[in-house]
Protein backbone atom coordinates (compact mmCIF):
# COMPACT_ATOMS: atom_id res chain seq x y z
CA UNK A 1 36.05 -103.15 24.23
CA UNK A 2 39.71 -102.03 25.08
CA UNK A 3 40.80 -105.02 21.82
CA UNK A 4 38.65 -103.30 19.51
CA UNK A 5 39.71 -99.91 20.60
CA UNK A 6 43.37 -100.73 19.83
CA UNK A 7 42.37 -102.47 16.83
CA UNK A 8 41.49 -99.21 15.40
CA UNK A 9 44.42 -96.89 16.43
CA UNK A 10 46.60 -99.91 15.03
CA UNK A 11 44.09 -99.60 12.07
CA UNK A 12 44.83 -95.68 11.69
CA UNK A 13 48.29 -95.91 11.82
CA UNK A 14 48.26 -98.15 9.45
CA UNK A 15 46.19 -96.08 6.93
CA UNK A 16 49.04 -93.39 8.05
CA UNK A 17 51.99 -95.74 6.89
CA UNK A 18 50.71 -96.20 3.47
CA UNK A 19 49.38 -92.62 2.89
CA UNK A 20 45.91 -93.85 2.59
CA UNK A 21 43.48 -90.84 2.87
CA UNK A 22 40.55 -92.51 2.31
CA UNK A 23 41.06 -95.07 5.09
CA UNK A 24 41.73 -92.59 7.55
CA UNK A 25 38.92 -90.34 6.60
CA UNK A 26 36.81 -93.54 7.33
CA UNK A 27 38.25 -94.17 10.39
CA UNK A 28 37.86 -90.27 11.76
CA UNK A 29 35.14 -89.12 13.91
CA UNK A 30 33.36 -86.19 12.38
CA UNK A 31 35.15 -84.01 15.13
CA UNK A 32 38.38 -85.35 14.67
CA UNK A 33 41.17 -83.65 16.21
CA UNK A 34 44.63 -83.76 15.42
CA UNK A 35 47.30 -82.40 17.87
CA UNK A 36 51.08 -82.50 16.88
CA UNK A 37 54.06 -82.33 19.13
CA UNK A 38 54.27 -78.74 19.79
CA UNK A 39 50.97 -78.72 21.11
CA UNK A 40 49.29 -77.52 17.87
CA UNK A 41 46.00 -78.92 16.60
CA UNK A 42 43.78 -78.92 13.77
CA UNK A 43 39.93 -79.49 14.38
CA UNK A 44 37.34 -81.16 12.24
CA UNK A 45 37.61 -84.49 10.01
CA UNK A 46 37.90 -82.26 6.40
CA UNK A 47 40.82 -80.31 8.17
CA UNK A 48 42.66 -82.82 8.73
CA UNK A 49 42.63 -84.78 5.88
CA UNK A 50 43.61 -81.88 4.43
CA UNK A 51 46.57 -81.85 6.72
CA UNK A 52 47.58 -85.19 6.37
CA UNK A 53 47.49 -84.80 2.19
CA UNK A 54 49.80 -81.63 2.81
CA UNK A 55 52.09 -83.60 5.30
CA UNK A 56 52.04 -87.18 2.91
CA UNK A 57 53.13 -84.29 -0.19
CA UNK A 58 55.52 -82.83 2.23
CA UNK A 59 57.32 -86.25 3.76
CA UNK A 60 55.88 -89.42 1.19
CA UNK A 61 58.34 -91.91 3.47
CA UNK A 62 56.81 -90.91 7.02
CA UNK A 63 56.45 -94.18 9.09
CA UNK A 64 55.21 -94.78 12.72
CA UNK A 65 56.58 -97.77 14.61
CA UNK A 66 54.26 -98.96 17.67
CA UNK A 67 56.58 -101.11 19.95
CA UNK A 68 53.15 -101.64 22.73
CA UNK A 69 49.58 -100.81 22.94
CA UNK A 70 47.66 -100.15 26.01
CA UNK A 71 43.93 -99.24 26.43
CA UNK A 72 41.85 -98.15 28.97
CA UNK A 73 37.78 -98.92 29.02
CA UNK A 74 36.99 -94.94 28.32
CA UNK A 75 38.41 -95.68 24.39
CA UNK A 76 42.22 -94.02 24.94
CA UNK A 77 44.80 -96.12 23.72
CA UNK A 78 48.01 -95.11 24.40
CA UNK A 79 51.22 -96.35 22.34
CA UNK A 80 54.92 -96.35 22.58
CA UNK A 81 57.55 -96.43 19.70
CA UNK A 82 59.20 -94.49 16.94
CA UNK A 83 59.17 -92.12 13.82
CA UNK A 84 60.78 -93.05 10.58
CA UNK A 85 61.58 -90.26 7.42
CA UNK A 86 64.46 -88.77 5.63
CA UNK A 87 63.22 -85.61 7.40
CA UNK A 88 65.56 -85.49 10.56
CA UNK A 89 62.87 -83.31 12.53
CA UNK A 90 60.79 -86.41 12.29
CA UNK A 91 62.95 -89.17 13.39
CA UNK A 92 62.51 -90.45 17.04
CA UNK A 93 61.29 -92.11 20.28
CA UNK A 94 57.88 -91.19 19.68
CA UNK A 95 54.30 -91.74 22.11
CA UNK A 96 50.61 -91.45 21.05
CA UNK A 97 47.64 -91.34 22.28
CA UNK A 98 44.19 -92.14 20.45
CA UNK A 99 40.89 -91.40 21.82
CA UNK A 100 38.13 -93.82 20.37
CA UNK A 101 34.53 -93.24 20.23
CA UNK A 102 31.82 -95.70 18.66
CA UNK A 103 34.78 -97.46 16.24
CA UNK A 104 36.05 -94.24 15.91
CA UNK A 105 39.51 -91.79 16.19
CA UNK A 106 37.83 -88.94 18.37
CA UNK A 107 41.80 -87.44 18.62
CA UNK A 108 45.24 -87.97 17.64
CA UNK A 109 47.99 -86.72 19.39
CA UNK A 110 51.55 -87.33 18.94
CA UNK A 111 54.55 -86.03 21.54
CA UNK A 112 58.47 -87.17 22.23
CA UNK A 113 57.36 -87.47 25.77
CA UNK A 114 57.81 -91.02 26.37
CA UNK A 115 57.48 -90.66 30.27
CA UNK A 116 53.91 -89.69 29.94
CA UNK A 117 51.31 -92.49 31.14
């Protein structure tokens, strides 16, 4: 399960490198939940691809770089790697970490914190 769990977050992030809305609305649990570095989230699937229009409008060359994947058998899927974007706020060692349910992104969250498991 852990394979197809990572194949999704790599799927997501993905659909976040080319701005695709409608491929990450597919791949969003109803309940999605989005939570950005400060700690900040947005809940439900229509709120956040609402955000994610606003941020794509706001920074159109936004790019995440996975550099490894790990999974666990409870669906998170942790990864390791960098920002890319003209926007210097948004440039950086950068670590996620996806929760998947039934094929699924339950929750995305995004910190600098690289130390974090």
């Amino acid at each position: 399960m852990s394979a197809e769990h990572e194949e999704v977050v790599v799927a997501f992030n993905a659909a976040i490198n080319r701005r695709d809305l409608s491929a990450l609305a597919r791949l969003m649990d109803e309940g999605h939940r989005f939570i950005d570095k400060l700690g900040n989230s947005v809940d439900g699937k229509p709120a956040c691809v609402k955000a994610w229009r606003g941020f794509f409008d706001t920074f159109p060359d936004y790019q995440n770089i996975f550099d490894d994947l790990e999974s666990t058998r409870d669906g998170v899927v942790t990864a390791r790697g960098r920002s890319e974007c003209t926007a210097p706020e948004l440039v950086g060692p950068a670590y996620w970490r996806a929760v998947v349910l039934r094929g699924l992104v339950l929750e995305w969250q995004v910190s600098d914190d690289l130390t974090r498991p």
